[in-house]
PDB file of N, CA and C in Angstrom:
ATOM      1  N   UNK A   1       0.844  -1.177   0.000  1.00  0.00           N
ATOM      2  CA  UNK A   1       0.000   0.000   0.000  1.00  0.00           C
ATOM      3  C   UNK A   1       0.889   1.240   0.000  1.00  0.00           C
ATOM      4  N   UNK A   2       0.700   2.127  -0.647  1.00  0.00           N
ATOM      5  CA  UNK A   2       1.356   3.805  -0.661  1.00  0.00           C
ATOM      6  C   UNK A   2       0.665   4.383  -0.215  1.00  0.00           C
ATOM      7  N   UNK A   3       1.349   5.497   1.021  1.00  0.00           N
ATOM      8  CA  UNK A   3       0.695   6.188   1.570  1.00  0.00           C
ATOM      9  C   UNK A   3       1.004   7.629   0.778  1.00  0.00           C
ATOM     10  N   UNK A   4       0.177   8.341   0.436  1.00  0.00           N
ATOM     11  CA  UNK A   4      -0.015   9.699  -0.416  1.00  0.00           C
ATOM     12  C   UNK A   4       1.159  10.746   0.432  1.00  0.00           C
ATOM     13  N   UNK A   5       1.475  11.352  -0.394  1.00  0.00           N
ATOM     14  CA  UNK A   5       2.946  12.133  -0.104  1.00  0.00           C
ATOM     15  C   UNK A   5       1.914  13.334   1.015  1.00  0.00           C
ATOM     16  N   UNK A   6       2.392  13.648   1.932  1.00  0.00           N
ATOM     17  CA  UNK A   6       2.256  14.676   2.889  1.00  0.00           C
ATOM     18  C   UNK A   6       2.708  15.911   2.454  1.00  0.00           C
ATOM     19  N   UNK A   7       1.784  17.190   1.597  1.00  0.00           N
ATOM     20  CA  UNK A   7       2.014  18.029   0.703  1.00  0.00           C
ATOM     21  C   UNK A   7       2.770  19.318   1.913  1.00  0.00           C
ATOM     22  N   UNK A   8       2.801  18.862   2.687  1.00  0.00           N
ATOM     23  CA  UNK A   8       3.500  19.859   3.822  1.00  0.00           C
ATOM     24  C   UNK A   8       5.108  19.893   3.674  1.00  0.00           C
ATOM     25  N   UNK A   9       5.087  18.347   3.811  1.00  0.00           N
ATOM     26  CA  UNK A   9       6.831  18.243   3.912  1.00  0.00           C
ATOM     27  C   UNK A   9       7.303  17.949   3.052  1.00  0.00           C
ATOM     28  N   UNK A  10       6.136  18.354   2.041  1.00  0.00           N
ATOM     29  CA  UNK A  10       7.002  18.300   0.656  1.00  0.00           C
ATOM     30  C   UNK A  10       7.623  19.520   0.451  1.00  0.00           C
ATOM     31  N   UNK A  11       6.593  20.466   1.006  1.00  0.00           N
ATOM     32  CA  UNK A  11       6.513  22.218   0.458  1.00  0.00           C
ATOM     33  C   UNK A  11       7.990  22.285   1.374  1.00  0.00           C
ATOM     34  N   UNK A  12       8.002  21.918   2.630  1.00  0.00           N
ATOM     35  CA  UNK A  12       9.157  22.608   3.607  1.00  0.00           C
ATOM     36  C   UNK A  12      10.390  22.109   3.004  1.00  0.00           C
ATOM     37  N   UNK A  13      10.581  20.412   2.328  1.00  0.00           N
ATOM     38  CA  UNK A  13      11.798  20.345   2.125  1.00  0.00           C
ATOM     39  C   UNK A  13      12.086  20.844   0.808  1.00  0.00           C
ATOM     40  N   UNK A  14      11.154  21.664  -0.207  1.00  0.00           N
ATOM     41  CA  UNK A  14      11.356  22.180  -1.175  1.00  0.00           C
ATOM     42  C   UNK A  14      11.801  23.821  -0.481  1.00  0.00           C
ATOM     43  N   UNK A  15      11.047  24.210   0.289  1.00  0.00           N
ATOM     44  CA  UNK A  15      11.619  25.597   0.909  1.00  0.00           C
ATOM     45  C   UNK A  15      13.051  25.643   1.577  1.00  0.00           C
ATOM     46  N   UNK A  16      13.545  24.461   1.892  1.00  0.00           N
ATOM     47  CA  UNK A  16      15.036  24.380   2.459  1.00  0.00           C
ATOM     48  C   UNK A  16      16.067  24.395   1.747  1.00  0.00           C
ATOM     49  N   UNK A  17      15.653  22.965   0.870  1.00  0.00           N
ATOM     50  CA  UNK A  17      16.365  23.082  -0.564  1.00  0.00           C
ATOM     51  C   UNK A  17      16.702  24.418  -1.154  1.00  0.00           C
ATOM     52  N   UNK A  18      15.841  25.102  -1.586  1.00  0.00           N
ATOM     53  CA  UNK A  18      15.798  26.367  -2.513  1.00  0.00           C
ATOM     54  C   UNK A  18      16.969  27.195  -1.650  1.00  0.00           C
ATOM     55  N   UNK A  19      16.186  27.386  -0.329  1.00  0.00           N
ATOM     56  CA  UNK A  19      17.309  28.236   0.557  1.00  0.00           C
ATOM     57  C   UNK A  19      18.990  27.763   0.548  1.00  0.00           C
ATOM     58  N   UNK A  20      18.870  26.445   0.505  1.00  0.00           N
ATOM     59  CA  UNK A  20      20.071  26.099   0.798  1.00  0.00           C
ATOM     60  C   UNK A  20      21.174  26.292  -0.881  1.00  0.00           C
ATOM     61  N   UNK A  21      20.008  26.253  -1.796  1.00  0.00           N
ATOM     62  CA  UNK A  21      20.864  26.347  -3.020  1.00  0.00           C
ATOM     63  C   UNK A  21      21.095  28.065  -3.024  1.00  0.00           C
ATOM     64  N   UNK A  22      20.189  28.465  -2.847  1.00  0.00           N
ATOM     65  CA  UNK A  22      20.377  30.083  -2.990  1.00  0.00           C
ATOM     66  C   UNK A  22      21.795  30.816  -2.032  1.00  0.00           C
ATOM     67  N   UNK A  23      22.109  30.494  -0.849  1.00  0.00           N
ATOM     68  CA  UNK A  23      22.596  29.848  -0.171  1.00  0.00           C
ATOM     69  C   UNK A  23      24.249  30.044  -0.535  1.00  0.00           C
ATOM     70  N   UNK A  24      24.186  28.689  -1.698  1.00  0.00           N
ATOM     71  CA  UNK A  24      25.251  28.389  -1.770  1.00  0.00           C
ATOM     72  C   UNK A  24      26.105  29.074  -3.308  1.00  0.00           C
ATOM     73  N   UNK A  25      25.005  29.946  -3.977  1.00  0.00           N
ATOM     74  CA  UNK A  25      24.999  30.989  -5.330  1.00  0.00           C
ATOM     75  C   UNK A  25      25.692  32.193  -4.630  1.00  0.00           C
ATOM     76  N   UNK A  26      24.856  32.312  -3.190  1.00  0.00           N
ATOM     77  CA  UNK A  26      25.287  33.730  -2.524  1.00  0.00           C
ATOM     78  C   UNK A  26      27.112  33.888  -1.898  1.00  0.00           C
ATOM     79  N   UNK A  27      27.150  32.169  -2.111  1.00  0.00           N
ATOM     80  CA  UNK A  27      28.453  32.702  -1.556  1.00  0.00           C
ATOM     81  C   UNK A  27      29.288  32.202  -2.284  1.00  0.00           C
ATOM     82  N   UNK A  28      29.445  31.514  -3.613  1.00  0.00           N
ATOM     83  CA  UNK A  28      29.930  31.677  -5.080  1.00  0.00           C
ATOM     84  C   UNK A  28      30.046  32.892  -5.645  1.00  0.00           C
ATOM     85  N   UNK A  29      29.167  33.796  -5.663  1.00  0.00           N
ATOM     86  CA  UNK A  29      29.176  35.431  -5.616  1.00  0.00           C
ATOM     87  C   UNK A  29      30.243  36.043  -5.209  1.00  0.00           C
ATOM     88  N   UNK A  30      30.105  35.783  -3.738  1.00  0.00           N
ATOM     89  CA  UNK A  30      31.210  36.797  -3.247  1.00  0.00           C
ATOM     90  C   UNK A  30      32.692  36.110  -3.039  1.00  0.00           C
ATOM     91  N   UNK A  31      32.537  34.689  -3.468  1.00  0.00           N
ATOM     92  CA  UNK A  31      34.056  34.110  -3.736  1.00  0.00           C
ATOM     93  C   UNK A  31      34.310  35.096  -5.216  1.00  0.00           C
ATOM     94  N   UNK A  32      33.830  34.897  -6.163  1.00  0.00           N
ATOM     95  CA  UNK A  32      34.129  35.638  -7.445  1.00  0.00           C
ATOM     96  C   UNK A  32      34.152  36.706  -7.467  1.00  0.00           C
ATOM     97  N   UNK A  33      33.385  37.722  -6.715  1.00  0.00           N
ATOM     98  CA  UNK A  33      33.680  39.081  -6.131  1.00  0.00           C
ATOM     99  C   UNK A  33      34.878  38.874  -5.480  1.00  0.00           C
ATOM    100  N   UNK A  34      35.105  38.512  -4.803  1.00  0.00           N
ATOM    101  CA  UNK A  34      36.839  38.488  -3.877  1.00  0.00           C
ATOM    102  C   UNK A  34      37.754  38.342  -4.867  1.00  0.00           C
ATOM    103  N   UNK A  35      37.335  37.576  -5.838  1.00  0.00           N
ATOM    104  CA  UNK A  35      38.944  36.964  -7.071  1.00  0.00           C
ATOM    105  C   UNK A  35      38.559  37.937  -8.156  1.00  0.00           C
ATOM    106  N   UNK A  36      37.676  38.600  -8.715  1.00  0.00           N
ATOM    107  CA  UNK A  36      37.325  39.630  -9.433  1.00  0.00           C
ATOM    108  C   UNK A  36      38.433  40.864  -8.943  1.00  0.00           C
ATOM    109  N   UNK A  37      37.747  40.952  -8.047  1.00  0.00           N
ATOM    110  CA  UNK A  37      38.712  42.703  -7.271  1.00  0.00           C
ATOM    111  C   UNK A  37      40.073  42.442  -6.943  1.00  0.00           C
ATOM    112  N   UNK A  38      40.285  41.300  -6.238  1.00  0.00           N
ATOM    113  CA  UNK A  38      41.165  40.954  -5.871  1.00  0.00           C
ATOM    114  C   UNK A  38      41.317  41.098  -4.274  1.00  0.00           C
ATOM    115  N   UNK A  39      40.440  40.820  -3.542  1.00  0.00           N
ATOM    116  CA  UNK A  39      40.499  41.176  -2.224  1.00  0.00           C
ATOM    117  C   UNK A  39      40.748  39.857  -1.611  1.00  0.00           C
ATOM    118  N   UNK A  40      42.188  40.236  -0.778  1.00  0.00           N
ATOM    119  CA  UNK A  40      41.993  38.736  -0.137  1.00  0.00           C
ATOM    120  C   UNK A  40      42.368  38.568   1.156  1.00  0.00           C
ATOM    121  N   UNK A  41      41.750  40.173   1.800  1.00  0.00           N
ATOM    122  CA  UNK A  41      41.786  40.786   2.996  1.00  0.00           C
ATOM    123  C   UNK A  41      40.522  41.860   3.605  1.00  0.00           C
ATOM    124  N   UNK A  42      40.580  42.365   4.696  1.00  0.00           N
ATOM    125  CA  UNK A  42      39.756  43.689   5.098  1.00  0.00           C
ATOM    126  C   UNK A  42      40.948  44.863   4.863  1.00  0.00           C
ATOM    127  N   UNK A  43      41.657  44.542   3.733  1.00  0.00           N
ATOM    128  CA  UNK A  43      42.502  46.490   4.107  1.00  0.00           C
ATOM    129  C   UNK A  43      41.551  47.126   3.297  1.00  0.00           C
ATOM    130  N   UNK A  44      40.943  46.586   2.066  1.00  0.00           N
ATOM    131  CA  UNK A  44      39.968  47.617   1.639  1.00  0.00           C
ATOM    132  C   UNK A  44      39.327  48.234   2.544  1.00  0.00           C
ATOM    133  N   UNK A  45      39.203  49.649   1.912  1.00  0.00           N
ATOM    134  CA  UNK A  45      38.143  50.205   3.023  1.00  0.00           C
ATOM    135  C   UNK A  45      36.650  49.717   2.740  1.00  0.00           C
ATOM    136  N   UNK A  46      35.506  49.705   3.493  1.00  0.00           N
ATOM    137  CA  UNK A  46      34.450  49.467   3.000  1.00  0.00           C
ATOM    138  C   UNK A  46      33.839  50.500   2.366  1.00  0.00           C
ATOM    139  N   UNK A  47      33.161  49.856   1.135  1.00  0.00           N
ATOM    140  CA  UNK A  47      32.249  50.998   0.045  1.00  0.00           C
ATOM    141  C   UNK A  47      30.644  51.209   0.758  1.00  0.00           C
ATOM    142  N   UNK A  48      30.637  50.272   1.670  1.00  0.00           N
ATOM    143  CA  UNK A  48      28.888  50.480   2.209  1.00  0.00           C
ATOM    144  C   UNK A  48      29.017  50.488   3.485  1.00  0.00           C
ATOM    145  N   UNK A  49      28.143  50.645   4.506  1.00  0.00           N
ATOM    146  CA  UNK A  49      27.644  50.489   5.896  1.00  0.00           C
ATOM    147  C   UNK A  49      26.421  50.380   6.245  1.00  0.00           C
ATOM    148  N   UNK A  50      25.867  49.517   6.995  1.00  0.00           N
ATOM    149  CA  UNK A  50      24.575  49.521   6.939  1.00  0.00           C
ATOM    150  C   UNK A  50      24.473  48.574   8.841  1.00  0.00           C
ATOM    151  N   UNK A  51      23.617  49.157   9.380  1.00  0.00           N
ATOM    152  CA  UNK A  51      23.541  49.333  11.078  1.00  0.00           C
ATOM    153  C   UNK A  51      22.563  47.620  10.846  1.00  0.00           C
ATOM    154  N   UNK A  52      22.851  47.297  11.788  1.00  0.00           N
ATOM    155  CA  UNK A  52      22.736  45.547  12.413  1.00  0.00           C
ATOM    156  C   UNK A  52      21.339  45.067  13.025  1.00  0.00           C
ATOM    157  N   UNK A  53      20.387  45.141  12.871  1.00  0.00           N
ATOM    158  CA  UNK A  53      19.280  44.546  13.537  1.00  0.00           C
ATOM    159  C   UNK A  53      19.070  43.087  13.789  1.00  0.00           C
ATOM    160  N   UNK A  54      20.042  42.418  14.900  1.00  0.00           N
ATOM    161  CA  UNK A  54      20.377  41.044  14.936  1.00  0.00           C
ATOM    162  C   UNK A  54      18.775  40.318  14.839  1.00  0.00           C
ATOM    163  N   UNK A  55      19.135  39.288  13.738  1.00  0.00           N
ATOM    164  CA  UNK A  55      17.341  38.436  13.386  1.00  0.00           C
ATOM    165  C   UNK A  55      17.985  36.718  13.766  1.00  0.00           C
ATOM    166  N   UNK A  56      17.170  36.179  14.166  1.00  0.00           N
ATOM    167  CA  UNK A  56      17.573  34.518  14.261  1.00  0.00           C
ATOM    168  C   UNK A  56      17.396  33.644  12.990  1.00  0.00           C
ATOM    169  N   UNK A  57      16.345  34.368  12.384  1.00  0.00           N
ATOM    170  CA  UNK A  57      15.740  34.057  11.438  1.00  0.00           C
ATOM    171  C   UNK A  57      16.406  34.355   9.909  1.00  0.00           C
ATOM    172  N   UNK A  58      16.908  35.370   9.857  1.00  0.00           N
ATOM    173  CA  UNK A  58      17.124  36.280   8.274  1.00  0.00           C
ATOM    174  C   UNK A  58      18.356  36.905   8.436  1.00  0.00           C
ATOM    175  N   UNK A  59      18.849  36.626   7.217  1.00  0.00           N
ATOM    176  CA  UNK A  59      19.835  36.989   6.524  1.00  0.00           C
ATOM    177  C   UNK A  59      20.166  38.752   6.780  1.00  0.00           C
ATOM    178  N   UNK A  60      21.078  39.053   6.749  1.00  0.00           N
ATOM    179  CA  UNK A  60      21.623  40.343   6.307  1.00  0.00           C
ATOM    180  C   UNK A  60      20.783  41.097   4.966  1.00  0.00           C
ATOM    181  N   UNK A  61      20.002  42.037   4.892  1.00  0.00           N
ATOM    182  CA  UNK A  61      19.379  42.698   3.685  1.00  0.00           C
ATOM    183  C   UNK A  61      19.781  42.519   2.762  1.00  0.00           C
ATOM    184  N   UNK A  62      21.321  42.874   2.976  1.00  0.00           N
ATOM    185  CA  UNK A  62      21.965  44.098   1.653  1.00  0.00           C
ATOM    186  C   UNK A  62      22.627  42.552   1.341  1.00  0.00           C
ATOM    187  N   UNK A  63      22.911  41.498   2.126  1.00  0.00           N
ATOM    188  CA  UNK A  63      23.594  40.397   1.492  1.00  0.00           C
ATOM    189  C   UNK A  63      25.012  40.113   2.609  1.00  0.00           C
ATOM    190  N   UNK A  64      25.817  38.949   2.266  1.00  0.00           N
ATOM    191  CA  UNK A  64      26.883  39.233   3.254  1.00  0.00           C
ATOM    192  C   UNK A  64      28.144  40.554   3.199  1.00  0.00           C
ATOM    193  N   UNK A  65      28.372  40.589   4.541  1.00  0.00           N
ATOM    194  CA  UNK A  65      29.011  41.366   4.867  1.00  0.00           C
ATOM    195  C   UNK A  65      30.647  40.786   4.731  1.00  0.00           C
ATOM    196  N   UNK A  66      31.594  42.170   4.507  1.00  0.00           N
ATOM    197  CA  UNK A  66      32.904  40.862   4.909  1.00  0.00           C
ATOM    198  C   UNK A  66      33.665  41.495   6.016  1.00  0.00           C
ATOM    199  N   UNK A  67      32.953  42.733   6.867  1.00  0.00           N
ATOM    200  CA  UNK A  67      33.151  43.080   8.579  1.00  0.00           C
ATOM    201  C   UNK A  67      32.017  43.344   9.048  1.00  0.00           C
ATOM    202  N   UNK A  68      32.373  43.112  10.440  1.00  0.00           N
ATOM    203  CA  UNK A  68      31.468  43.977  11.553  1.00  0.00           C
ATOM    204  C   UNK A  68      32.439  44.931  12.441  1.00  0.00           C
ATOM    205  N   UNK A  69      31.857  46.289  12.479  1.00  0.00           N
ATOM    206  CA  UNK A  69      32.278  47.270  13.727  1.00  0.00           C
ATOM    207  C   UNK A  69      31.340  46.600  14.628  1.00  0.00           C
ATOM    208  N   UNK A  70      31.710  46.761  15.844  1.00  0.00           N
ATOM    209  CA  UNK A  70      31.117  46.595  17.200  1.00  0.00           C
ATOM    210  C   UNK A  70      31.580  47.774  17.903  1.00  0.00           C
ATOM    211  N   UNK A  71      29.955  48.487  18.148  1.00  0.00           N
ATOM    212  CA  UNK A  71      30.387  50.065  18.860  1.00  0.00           C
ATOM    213  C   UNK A  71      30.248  49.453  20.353  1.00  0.00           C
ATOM    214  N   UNK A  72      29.365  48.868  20.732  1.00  0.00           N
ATOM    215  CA  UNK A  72      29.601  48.664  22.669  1.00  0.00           C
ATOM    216  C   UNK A  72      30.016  47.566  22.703  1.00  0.00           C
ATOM    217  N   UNK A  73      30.653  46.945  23.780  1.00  0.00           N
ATOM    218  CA  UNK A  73      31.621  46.033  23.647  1.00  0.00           C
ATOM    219  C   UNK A  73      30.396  44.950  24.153  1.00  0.00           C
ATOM    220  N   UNK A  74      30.814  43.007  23.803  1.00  0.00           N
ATOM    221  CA  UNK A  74      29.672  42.528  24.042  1.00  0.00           C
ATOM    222  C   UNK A  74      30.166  41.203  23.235  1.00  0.00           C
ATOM    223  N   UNK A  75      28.640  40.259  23.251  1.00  0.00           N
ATOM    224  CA  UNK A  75      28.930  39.007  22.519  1.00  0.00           C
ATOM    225  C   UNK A  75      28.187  39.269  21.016  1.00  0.00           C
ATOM    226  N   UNK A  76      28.876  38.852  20.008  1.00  0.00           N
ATOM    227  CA  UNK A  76      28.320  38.995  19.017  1.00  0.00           C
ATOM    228  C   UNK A  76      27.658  37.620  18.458  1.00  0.00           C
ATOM    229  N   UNK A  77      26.747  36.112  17.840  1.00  0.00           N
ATOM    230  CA  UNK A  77      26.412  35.431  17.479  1.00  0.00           C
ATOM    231  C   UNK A  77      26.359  35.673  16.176  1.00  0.00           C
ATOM    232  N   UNK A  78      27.496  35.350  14.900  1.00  0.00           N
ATOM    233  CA  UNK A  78      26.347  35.309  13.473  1.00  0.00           C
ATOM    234  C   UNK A  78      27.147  33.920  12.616  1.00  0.00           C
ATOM    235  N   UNK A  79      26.579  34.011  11.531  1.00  0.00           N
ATOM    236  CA  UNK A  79      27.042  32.898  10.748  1.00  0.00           C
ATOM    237  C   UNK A  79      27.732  32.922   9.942  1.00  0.00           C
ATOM    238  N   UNK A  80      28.902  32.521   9.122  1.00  0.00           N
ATOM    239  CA  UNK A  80      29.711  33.157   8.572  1.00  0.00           C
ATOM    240  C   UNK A  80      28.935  32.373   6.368  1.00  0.00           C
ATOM    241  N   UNK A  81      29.904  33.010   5.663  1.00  0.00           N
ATOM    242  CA  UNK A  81      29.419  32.087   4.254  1.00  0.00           C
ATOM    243  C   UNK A  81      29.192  30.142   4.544  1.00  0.00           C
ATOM    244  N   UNK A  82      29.591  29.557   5.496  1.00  0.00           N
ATOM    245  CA  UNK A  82      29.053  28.363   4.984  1.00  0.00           C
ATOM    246  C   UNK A  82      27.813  27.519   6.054  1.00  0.00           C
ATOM    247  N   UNK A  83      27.489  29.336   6.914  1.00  0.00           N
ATOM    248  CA  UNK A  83      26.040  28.933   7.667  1.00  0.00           C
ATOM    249  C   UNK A  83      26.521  28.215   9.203  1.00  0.00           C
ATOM    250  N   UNK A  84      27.858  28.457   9.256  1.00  0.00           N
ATOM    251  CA  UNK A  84      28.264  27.959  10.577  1.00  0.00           C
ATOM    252  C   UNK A  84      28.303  29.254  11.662  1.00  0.00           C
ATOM    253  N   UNK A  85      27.567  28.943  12.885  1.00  0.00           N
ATOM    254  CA  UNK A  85      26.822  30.032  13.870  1.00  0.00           C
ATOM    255  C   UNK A  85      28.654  30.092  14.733  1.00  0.00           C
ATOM    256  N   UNK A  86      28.874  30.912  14.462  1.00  0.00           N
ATOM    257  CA  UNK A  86      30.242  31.472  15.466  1.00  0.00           C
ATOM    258  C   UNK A  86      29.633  32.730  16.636  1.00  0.00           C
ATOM    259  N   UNK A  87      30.675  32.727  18.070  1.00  0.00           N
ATOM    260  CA  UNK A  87      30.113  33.729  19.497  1.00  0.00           C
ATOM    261  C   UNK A  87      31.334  33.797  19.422  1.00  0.00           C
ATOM    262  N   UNK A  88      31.125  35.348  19.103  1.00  0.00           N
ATOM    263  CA  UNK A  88      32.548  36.538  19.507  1.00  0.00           C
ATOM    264  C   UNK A  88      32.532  37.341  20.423  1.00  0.00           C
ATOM    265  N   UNK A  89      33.452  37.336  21.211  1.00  0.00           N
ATOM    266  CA  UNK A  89      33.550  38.236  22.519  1.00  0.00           C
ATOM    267  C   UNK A  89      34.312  39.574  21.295  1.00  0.00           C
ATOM    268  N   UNK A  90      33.416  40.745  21.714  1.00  0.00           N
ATOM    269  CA  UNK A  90      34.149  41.905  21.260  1.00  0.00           C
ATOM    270  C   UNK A  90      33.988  42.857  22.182  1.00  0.00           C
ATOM    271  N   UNK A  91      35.269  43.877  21.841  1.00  0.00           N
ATOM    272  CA  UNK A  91      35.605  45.043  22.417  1.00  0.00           C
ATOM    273  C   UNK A  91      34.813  45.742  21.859  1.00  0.00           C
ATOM    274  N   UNK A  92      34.522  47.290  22.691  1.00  0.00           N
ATOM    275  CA  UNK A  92      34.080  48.311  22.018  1.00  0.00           C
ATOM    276  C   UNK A  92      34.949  49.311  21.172  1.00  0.00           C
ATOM    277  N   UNK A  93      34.054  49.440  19.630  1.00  0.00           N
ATOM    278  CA  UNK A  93      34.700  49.878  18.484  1.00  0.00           C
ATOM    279  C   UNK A  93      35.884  48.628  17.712  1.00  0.00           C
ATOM    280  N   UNK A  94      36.338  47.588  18.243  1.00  0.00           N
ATOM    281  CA  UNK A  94      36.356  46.216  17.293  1.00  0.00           C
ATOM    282  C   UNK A  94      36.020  46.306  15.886  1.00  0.00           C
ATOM    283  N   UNK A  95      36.786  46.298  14.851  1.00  0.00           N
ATOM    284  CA  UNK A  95      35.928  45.543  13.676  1.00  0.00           C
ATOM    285  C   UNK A  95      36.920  44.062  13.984  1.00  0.00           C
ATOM    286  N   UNK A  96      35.335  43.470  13.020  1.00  0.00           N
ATOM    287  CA  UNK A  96      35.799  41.839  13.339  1.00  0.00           C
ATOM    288  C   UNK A  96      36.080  41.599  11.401  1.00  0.00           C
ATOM    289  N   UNK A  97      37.009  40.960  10.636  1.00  0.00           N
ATOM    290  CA  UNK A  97      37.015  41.013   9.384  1.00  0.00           C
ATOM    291  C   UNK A  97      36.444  38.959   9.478  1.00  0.00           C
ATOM    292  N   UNK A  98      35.809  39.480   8.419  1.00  0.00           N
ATOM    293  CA  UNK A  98      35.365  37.917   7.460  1.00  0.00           C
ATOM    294  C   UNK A  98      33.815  38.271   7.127  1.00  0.00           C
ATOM    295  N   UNK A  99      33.648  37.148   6.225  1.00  0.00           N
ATOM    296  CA  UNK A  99      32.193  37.228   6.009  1.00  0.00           C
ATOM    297  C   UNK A  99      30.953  36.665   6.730  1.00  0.00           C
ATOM    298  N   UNK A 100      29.999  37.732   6.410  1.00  0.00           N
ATOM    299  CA  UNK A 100      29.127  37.430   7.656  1.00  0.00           C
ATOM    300  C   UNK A 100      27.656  37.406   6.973  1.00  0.00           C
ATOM    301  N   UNK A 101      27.062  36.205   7.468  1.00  0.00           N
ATOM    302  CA  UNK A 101      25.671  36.188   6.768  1.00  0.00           C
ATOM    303  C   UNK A 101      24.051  36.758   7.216  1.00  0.00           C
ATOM    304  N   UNK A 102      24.521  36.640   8.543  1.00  0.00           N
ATOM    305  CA  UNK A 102      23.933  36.836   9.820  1.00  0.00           C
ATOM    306  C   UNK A 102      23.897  37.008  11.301  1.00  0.00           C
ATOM    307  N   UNK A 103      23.563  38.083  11.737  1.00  0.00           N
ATOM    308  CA  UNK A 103      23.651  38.144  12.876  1.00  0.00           C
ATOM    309  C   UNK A 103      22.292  38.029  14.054  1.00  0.00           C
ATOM    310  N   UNK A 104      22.946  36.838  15.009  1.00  0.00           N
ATOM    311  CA  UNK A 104      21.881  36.707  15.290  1.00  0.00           C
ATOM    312  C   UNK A 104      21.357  37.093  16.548  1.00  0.00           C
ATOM    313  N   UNK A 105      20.115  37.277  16.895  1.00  0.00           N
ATOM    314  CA  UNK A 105      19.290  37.874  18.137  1.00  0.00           C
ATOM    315  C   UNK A 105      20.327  37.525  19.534  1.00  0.00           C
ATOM    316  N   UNK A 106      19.714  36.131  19.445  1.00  0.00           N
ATOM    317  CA  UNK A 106      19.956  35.397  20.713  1.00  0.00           C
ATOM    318  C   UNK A 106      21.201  35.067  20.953  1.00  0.00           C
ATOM    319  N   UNK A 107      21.789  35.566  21.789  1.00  0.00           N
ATOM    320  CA  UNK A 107      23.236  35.815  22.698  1.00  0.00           C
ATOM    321  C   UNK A 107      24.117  36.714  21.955  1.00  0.00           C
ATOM    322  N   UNK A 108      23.512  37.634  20.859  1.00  0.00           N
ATOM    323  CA  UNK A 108      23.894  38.928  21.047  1.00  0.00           C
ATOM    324  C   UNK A 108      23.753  40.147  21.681  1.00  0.00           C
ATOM    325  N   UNK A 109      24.884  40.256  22.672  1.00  0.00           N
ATOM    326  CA  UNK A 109      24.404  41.867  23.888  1.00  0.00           C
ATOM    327  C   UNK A 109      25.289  42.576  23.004  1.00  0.00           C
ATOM    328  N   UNK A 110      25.779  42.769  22.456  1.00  0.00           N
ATOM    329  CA  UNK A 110      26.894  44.136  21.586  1.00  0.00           C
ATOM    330  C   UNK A 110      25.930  44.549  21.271  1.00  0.00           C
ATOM    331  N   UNK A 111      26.250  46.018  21.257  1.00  0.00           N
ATOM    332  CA  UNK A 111      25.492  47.303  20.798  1.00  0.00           C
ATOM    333  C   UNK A 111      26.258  48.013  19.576  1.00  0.00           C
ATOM    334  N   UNK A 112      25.560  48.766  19.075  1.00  0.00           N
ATOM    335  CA  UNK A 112      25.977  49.332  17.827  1.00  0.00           C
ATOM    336  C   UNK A 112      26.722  48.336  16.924  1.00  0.00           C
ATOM    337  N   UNK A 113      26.217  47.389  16.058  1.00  0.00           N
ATOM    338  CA  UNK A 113      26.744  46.510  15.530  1.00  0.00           C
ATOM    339  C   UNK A 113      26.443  47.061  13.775  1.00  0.00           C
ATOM    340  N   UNK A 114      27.771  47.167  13.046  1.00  0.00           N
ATOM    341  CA  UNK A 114      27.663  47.749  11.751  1.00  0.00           C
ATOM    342  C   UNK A 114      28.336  46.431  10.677  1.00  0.00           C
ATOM    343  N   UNK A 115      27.188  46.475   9.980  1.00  0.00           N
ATOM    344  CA  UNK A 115      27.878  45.898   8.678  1.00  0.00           C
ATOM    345  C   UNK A 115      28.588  46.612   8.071  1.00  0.00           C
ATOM    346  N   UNK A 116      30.026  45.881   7.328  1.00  0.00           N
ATOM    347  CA  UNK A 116      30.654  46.479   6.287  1.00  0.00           C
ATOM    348  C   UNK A 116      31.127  45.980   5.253  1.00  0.00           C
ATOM    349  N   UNK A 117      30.427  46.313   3.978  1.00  0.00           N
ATOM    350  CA  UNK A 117      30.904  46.092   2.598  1.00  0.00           C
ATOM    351  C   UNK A 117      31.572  46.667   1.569  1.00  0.00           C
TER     352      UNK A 117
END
């Protein structure tokens, strides 16, 4: 006997999938952005800034970051390009260099937390 596919967990593991491929485009991107420019550091200065609203849930807006300033000193939680959740003890005014996908809510106390691209 077949039991009829459960159109739920079909939809969710199609919604993971997608994420996870999108995912993995987003950070093919900014590998080829890095070998494009040639950056294979933070001495660039950053061309953008954009202020931190730590989510558990969601991604960075503007896309990944490849610093964070940390204006009050504190723990930072985010994920870097391959979705692995790293906790940084930072100083106040710190930039931290690498790429960053997300920053997240929970067991972040740092204040003033800035993306930089």
């Amino acid at each position: 006997m077949t039991l009829p596919a459960n159109p739920t967990l079909g939809s969710l593991a199609r919604v993971r999938s997608e994420a996870l491929l999108n995912r993995g485009r987003q950070a093919d991107e900014v590998r080829a952005q890095r070998q494009e420019t040639e950056i294979t550091g933070t001495t660039v200065p950053a061309e953008a800034m954009r202020g931190v609203t730590p989510n558990d849930a969601a991604d960075l807006p503007d896309g990944p970051c490849r610093a964070l300033f940390v204006g009050g000193a504190g723990t930072v939680v985010c994920n870097d390009l391959t979705d692995t959740e790293v906790t940084l003890v930072c100083g106040a005014g710190q930039i931290i260099p690498g790429w960053v996908t997300r920053v997240k809510a929970t067991g972040t106390d740092a204040t003033n937390v800035v993306a930089m691209y």
